[in-house]
N, C-alpha and C. Protein backbone atom coordinates (compact mmCIF):
# COMPACT_ATOMS: atom_id res chain seq x y z
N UNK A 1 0.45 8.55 -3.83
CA UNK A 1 -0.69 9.42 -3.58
C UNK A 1 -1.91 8.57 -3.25
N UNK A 2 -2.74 9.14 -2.16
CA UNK A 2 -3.50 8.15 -1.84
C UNK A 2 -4.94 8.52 -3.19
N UNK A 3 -5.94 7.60 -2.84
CA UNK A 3 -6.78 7.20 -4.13
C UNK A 3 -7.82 8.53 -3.88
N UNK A 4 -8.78 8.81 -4.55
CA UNK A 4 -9.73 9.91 -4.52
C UNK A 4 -10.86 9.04 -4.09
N UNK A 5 -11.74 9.15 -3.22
CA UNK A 5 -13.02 8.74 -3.07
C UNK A 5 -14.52 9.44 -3.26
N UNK A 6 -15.25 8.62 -4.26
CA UNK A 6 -16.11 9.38 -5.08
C UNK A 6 -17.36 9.13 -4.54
N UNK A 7 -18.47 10.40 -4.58
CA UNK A 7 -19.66 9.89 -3.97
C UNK A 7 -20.66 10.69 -5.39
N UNK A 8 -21.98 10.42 -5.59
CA UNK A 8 -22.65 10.59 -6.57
C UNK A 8 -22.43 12.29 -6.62
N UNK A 9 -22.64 13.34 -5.99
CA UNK A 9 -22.16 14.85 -5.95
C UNK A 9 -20.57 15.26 -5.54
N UNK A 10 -19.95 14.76 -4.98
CA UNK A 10 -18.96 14.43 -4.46
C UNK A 10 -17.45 14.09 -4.78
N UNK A 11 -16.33 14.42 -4.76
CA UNK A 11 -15.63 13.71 -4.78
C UNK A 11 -14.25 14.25 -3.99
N UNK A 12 -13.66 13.31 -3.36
CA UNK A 12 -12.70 13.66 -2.39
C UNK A 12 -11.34 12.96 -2.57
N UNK A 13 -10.50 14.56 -3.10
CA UNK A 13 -9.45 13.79 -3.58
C UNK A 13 -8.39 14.23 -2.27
N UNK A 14 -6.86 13.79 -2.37
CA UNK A 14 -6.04 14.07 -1.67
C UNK A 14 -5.68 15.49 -1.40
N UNK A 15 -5.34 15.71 -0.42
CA UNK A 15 -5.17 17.13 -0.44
C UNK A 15 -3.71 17.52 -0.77
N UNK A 16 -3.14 18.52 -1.29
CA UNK A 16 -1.85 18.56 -1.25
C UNK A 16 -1.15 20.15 -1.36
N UNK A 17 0.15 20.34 -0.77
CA UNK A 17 0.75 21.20 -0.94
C UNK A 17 0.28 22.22 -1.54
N UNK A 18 0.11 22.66 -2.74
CA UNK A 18 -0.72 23.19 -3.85
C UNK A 18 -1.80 23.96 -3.15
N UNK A 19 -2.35 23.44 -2.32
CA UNK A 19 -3.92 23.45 -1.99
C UNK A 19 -3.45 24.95 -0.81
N UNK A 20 -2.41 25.55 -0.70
CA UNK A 20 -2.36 26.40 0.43
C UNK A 20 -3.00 27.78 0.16
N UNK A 21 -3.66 28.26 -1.12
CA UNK A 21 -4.68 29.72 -1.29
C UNK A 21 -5.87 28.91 -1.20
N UNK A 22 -6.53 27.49 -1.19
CA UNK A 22 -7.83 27.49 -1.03
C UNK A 22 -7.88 27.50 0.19
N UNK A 23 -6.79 26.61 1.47
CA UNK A 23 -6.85 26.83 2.64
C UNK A 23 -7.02 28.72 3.51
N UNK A 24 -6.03 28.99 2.60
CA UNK A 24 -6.02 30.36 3.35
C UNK A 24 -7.16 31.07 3.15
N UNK A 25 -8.10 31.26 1.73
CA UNK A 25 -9.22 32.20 1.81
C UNK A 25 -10.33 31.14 2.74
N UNK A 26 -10.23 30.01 2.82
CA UNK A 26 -11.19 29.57 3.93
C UNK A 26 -10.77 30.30 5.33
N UNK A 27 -9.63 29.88 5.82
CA UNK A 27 -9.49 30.52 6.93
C UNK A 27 -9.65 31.92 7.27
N UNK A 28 -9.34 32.35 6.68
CA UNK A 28 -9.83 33.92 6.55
C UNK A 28 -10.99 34.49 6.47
N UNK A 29 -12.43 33.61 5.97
CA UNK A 29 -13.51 33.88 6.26
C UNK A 29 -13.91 33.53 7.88
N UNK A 30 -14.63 34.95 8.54
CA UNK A 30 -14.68 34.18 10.36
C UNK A 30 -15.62 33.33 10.50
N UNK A 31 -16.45 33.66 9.42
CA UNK A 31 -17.64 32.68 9.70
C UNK A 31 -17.48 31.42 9.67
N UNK A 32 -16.54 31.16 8.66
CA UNK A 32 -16.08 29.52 8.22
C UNK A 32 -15.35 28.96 9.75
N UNK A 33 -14.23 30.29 10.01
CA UNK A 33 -13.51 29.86 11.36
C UNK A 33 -14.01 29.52 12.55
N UNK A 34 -15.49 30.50 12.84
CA UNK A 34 -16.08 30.29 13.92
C UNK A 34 -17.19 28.65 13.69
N UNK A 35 -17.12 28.48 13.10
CA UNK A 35 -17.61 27.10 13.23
C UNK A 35 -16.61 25.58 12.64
N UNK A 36 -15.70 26.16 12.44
CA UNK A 36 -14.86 24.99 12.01
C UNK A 36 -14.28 24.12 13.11
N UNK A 37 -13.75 24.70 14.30
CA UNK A 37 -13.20 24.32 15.12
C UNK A 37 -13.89 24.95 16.70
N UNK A 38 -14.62 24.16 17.38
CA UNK A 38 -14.98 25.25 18.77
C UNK A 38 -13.51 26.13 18.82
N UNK A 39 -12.88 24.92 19.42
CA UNK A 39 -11.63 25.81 20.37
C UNK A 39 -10.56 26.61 19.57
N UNK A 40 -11.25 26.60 17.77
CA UNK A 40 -9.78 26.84 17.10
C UNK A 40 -9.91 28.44 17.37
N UNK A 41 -9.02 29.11 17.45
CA UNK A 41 -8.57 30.52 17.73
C UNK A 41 -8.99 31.10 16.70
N UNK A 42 -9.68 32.40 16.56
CA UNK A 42 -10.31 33.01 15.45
C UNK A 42 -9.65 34.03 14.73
N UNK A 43 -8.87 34.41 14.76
CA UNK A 43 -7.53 34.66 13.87
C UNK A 43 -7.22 33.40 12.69
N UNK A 44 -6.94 34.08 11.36
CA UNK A 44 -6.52 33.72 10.12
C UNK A 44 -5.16 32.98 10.87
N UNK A 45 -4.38 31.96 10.37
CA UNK A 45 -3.08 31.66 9.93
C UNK A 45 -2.59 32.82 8.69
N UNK A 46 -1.05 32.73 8.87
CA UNK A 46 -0.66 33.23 7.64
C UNK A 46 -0.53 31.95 6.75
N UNK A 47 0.07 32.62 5.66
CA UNK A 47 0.03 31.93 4.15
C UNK A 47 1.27 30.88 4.90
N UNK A 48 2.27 31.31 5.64
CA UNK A 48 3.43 30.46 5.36
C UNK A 48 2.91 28.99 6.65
N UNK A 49 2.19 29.46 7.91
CA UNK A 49 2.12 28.91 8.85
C UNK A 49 0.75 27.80 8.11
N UNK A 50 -0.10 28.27 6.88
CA UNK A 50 -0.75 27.24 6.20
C UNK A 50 -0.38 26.20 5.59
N UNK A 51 0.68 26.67 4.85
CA UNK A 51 1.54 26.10 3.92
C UNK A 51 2.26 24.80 4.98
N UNK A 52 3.31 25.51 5.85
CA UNK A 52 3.74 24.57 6.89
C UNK A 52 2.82 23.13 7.65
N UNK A 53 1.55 23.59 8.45
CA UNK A 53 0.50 22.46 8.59
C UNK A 53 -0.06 21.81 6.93
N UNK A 54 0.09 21.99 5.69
CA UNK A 54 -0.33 21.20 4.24
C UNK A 54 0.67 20.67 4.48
N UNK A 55 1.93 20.85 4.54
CA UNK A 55 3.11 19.93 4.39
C UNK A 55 3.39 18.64 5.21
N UNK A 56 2.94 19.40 6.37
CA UNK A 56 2.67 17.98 7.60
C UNK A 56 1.43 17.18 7.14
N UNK A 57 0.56 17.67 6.83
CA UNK A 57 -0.66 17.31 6.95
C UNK A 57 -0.56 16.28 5.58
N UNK A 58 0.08 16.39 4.22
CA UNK A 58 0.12 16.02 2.96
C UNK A 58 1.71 14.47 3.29
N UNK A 59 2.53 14.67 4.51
CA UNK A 59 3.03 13.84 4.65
C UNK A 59 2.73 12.78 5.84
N UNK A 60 1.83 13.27 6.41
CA UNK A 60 1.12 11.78 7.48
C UNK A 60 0.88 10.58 7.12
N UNK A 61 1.49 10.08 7.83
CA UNK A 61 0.60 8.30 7.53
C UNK A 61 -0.56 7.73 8.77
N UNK A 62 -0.54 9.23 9.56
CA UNK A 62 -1.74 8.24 10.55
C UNK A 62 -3.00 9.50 10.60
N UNK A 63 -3.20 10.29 9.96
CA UNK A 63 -4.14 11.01 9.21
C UNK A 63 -4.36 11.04 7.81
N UNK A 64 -5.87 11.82 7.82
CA UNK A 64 -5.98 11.47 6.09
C UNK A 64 -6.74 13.04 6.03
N UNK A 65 -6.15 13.70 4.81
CA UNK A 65 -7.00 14.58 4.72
C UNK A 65 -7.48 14.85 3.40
N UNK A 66 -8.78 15.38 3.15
CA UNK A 66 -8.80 15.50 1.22
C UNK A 66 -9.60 16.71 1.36
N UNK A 67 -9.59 17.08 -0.14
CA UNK A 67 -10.48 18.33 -0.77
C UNK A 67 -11.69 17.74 -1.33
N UNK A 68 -12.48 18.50 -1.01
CA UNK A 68 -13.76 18.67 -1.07
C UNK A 68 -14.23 19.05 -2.29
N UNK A 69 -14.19 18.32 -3.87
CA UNK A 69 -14.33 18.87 -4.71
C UNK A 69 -16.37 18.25 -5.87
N UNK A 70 -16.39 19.28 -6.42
CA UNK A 70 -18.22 18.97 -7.17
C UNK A 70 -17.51 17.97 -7.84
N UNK A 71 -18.40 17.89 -8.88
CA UNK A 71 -18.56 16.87 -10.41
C UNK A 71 -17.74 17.64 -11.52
N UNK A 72 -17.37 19.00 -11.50
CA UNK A 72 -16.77 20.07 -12.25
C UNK A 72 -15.03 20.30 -11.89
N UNK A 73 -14.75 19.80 -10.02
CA UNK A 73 -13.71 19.79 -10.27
C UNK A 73 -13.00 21.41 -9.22
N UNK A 74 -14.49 22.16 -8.48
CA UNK A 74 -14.23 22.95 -7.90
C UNK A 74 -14.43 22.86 -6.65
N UNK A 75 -13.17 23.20 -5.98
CA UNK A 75 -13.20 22.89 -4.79
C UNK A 75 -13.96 23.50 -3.50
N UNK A 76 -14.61 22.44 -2.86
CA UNK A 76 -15.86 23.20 -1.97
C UNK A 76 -15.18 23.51 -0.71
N UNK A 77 -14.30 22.32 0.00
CA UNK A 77 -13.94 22.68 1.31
C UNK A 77 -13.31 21.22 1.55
N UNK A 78 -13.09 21.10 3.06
CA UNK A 78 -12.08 19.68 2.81
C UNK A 78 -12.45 19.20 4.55
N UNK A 79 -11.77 17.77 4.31
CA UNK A 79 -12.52 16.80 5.19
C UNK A 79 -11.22 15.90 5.54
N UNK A 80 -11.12 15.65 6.97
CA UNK A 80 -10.20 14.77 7.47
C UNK A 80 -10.60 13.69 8.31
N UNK A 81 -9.77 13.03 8.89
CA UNK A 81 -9.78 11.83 10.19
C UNK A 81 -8.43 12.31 10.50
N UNK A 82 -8.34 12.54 12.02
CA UNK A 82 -7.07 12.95 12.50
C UNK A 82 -6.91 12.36 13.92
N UNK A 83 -6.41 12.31 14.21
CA UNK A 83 -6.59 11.89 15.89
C UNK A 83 -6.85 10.04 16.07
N UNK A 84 -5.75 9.64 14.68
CA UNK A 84 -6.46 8.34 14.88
C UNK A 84 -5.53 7.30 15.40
N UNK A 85 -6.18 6.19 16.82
CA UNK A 85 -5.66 5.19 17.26
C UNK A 85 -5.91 4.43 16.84
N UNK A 86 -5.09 3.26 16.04
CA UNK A 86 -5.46 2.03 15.23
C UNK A 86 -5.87 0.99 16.21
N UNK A 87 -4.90 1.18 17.37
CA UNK A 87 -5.44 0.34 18.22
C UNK A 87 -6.77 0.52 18.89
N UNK A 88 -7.75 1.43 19.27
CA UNK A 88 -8.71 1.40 19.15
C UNK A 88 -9.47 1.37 18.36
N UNK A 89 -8.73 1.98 16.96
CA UNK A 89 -9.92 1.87 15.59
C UNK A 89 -10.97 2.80 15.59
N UNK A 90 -10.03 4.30 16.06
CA UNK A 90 -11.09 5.20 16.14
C UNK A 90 -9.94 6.46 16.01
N UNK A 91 -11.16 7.46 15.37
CA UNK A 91 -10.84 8.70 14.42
C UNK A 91 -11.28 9.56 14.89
N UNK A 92 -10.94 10.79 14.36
CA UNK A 92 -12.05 12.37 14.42
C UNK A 92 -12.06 12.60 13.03
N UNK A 93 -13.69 12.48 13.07
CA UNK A 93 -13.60 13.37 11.29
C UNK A 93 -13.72 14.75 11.75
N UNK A 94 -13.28 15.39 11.01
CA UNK A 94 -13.69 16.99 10.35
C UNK A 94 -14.09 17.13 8.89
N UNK A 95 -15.67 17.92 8.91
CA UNK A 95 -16.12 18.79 7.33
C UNK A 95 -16.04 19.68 7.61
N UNK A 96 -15.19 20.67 6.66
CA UNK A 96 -15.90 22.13 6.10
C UNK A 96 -16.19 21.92 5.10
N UNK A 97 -17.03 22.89 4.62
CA UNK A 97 -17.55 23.42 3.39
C UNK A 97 -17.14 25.41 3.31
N UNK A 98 -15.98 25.21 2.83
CA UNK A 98 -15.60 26.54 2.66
C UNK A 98 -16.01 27.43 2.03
N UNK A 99 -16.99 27.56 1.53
CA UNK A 99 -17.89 28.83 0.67
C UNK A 99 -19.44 28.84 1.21
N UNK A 100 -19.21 30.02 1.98
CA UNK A 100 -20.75 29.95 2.79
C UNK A 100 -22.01 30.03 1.58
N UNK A 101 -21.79 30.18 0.35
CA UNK A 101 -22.92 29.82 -1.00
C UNK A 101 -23.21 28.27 -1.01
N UNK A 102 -22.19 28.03 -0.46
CA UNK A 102 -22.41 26.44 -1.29
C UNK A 102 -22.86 25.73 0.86
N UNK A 103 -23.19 26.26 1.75
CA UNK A 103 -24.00 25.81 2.92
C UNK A 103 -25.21 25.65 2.71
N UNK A 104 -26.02 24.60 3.19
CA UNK A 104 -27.30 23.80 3.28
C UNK A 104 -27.53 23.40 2.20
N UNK A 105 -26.79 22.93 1.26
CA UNK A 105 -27.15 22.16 0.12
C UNK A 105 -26.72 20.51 0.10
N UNK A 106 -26.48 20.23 1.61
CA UNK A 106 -26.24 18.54 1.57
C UNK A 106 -24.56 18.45 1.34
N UNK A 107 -23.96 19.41 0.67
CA UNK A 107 -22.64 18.54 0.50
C UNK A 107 -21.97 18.04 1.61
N UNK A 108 -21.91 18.87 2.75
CA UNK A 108 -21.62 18.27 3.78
C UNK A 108 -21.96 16.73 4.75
N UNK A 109 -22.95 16.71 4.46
CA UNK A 109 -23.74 15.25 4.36
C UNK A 109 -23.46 13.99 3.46
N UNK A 110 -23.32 14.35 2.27
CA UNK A 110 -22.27 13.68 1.67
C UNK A 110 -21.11 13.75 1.55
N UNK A 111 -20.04 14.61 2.22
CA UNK A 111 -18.92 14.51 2.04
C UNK A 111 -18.82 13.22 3.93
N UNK A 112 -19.55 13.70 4.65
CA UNK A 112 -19.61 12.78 5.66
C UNK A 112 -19.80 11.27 5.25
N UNK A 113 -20.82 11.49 4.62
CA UNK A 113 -21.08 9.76 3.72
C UNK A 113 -19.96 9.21 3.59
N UNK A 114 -19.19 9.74 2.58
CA UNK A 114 -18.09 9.02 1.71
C UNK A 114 -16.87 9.08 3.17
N UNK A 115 -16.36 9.78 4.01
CA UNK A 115 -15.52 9.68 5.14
C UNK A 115 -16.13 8.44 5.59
N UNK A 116 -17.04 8.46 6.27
CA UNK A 116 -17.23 7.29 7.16
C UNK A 116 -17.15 6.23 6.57
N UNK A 117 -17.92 5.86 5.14
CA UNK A 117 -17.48 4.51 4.46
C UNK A 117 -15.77 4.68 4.23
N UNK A 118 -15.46 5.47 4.15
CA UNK A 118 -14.38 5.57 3.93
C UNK A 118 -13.10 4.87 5.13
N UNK A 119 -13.35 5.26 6.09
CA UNK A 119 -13.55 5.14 7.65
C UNK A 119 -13.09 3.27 8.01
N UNK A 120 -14.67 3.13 7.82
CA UNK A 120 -14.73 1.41 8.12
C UNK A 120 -14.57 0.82 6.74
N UNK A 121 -14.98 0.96 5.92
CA UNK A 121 -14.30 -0.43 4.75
C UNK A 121 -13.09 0.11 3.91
N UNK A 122 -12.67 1.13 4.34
CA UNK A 122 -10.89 1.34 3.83
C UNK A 122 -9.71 1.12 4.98
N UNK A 123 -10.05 1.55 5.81
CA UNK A 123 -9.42 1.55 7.11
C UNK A 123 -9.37 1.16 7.91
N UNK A 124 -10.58 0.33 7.96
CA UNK A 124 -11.41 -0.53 8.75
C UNK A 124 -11.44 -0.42 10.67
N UNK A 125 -12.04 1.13 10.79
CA UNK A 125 -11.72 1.52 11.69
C UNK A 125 -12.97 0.98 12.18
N UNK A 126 -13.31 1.28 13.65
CA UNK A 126 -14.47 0.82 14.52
C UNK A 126 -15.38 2.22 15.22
N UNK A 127 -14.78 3.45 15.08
CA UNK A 127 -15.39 4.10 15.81
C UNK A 127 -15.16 5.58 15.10
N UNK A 128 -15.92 6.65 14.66
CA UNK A 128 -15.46 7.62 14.09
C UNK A 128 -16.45 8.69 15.12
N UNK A 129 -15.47 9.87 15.42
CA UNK A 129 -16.63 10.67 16.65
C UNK A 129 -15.75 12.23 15.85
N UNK A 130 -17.15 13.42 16.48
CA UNK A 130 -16.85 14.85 16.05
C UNK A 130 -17.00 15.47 17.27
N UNK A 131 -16.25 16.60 17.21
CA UNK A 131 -16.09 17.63 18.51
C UNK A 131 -16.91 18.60 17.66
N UNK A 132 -18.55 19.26 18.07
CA UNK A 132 -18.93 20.47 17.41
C UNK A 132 -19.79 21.14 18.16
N UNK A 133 -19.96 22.34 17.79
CA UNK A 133 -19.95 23.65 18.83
C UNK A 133 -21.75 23.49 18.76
N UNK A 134 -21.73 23.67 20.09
CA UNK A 134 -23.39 24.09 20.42
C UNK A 134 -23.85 25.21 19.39
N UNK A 135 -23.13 26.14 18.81
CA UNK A 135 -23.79 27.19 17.59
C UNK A 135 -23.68 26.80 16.37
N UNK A 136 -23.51 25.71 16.05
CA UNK A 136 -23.28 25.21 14.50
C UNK A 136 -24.26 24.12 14.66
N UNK A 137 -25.80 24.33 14.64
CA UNK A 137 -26.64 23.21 14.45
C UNK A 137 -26.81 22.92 13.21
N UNK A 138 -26.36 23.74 11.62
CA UNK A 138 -26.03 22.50 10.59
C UNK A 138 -25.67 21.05 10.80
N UNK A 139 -24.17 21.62 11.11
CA UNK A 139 -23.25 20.62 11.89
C UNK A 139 -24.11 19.14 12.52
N UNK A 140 -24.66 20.01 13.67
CA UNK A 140 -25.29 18.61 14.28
C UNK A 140 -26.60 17.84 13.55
N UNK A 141 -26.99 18.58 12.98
CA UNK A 141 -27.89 17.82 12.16
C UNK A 141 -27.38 16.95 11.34
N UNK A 142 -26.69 17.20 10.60
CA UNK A 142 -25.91 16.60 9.94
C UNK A 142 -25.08 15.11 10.01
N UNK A 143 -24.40 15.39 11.40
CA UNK A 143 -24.05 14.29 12.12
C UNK A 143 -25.38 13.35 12.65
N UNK A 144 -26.40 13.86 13.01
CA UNK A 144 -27.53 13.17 13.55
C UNK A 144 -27.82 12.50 12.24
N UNK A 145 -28.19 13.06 10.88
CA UNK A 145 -28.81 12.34 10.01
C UNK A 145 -27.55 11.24 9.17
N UNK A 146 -26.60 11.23 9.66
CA UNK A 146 -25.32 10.07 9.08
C UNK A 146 -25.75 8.79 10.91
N UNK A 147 -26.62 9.52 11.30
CA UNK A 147 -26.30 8.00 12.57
C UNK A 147 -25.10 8.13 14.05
N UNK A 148 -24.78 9.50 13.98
CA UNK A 148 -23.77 9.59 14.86
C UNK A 148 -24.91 10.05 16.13
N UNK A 149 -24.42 9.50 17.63
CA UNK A 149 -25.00 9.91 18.15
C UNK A 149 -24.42 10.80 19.60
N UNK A 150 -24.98 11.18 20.31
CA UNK A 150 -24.03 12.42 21.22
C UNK A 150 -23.41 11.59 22.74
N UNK A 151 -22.13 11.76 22.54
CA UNK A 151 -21.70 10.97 23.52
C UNK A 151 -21.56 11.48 24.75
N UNK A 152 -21.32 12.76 24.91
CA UNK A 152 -21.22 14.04 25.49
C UNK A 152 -21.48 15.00 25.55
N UNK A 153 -21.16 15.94 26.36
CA UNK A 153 -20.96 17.57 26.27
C UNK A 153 -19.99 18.42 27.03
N UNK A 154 -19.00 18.85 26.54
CA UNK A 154 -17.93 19.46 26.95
C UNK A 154 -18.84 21.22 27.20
N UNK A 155 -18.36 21.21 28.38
CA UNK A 155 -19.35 22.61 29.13
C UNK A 155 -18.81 23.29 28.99
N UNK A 156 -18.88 25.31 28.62
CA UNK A 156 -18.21 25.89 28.30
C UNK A 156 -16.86 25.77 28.10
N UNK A 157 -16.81 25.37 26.75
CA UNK A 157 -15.15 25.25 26.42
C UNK A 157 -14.38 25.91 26.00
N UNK A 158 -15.34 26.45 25.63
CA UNK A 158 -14.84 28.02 24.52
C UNK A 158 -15.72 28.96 24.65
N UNK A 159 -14.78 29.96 24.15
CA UNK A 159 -15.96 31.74 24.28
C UNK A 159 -15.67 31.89 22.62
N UNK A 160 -17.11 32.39 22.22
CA UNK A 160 -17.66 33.03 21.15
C UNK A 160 -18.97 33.80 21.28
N UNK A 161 -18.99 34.80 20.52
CA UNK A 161 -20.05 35.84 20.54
C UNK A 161 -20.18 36.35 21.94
N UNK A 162 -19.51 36.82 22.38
CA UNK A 162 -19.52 37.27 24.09
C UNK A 162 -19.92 36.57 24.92
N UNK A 163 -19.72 35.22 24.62
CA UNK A 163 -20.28 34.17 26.11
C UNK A 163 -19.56 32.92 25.89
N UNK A 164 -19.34 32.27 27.28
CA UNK A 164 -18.94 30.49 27.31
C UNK A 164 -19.90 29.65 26.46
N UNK A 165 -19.36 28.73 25.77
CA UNK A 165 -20.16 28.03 24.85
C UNK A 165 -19.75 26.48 24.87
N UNK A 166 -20.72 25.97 24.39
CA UNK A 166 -20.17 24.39 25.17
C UNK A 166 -20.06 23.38 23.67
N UNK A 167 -19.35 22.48 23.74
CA UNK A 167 -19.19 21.74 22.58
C UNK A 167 -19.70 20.19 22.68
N UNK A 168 -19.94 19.41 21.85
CA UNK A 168 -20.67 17.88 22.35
C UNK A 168 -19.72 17.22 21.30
N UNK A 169 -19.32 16.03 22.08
CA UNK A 169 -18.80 14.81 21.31
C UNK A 169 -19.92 14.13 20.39
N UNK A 170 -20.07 13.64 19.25
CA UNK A 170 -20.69 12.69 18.41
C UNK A 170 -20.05 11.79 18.11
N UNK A 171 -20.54 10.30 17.81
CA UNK A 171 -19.73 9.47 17.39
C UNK A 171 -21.37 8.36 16.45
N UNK A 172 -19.97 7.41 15.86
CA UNK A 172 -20.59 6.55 15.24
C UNK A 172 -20.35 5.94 15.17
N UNK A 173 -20.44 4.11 15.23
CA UNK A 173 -20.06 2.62 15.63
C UNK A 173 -19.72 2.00 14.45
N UNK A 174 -18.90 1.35 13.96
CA UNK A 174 -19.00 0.37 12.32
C UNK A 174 -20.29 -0.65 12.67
N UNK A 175 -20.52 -0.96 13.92
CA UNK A 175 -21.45 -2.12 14.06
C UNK A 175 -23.05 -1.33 13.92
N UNK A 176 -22.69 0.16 14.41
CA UNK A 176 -23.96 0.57 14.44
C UNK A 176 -24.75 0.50 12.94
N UNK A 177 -23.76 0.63 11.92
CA UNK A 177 -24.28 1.62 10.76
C UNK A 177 -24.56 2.46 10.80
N UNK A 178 -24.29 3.03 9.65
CA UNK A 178 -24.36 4.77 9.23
C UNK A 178 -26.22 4.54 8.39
N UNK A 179 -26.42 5.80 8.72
CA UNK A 179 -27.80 6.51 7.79
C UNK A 179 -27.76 7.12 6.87
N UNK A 180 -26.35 7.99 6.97
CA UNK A 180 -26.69 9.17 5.62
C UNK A 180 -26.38 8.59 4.36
């Protein structure tokens, strides 16, 4: 089992099997869905098709994914690197924060913290970048205040709320340093 990585509010343990009713009531909220993924399809998964991606997802060796848990031990939402070439030394993170109560209170900012160190002095990757939707300016703030900066913009890529909507690459350098 891989190790838990702890940040002062924070702590991010492995995700596992087990974890398939916190996945599903996240997915099932649209709000969570419509900003989790631009292009992800806004339809719930079922329980079994969740269960199936935890199982892949809990046996990878070239992704990492964990839960998003407080100081108490309750789980907020969960955070990956997926998409990763060693030979370039570059990742995609993903945050949610699955309980729209617990949005704009920073955890997301620190759960980014602890990924990216996580990132370059565990993994010792070189480059960590996010795909996020022109309507989730948490999101980009967020990424702006960790040091990531916009590499792109993918032009209508997706439709939400009755219109084409465009998504922007972010990234962040090991040489650059991080801020948050």
């Amino acid at each position: 089992m891989r190790k838990m990585v702890s940040g002062e509010d924070i702590h991010l343990r492995s995700l596992r099997t087990e974890d398939v009713w916190l996945m599903y009531r996240w997915y099932n909220d649209p709000r969570v869905m419509e900003d989790m993924t631009p292009r992800q399809e806004l339809f719930a998964p079922s329980v079994e098709e969740i269960r199936l991606a935890l199982e892949q997802a809990v046996a990878s060796t070239t992704e990492r994914y964990f839960v998003i848990q407080d100081g108490a031990g309750r789980a907020l939402g969960f955070t990956s690197l997926t998409s990763m070439d060693m030979r370039a030394a570059s990742a995609r993170l993903t945050v949610v924060i699955g309980d729209r109560n617990d949005w704009g209170k920073g955890l997301g900012k620190e759960a980014t913290k602890r990924m990216i160190d996580y990132a370059f002095n565990v993994l010792n990757l070189h480059r960590v970048y996010a795909i996020v939707a022109d309507h989730n300016p948490r999101a980009i703030s967020c990424l702006e205040a960790c040091g990531f900066v916009h590499e792109g913009t993918l032009r209508d890529d997706h439709y939400r709320r009755g219109a084409y909507r465009s998504s922007h690459i972010m990234s962040v350098l090991r040489d650059e340093g991080f801020t948050c």
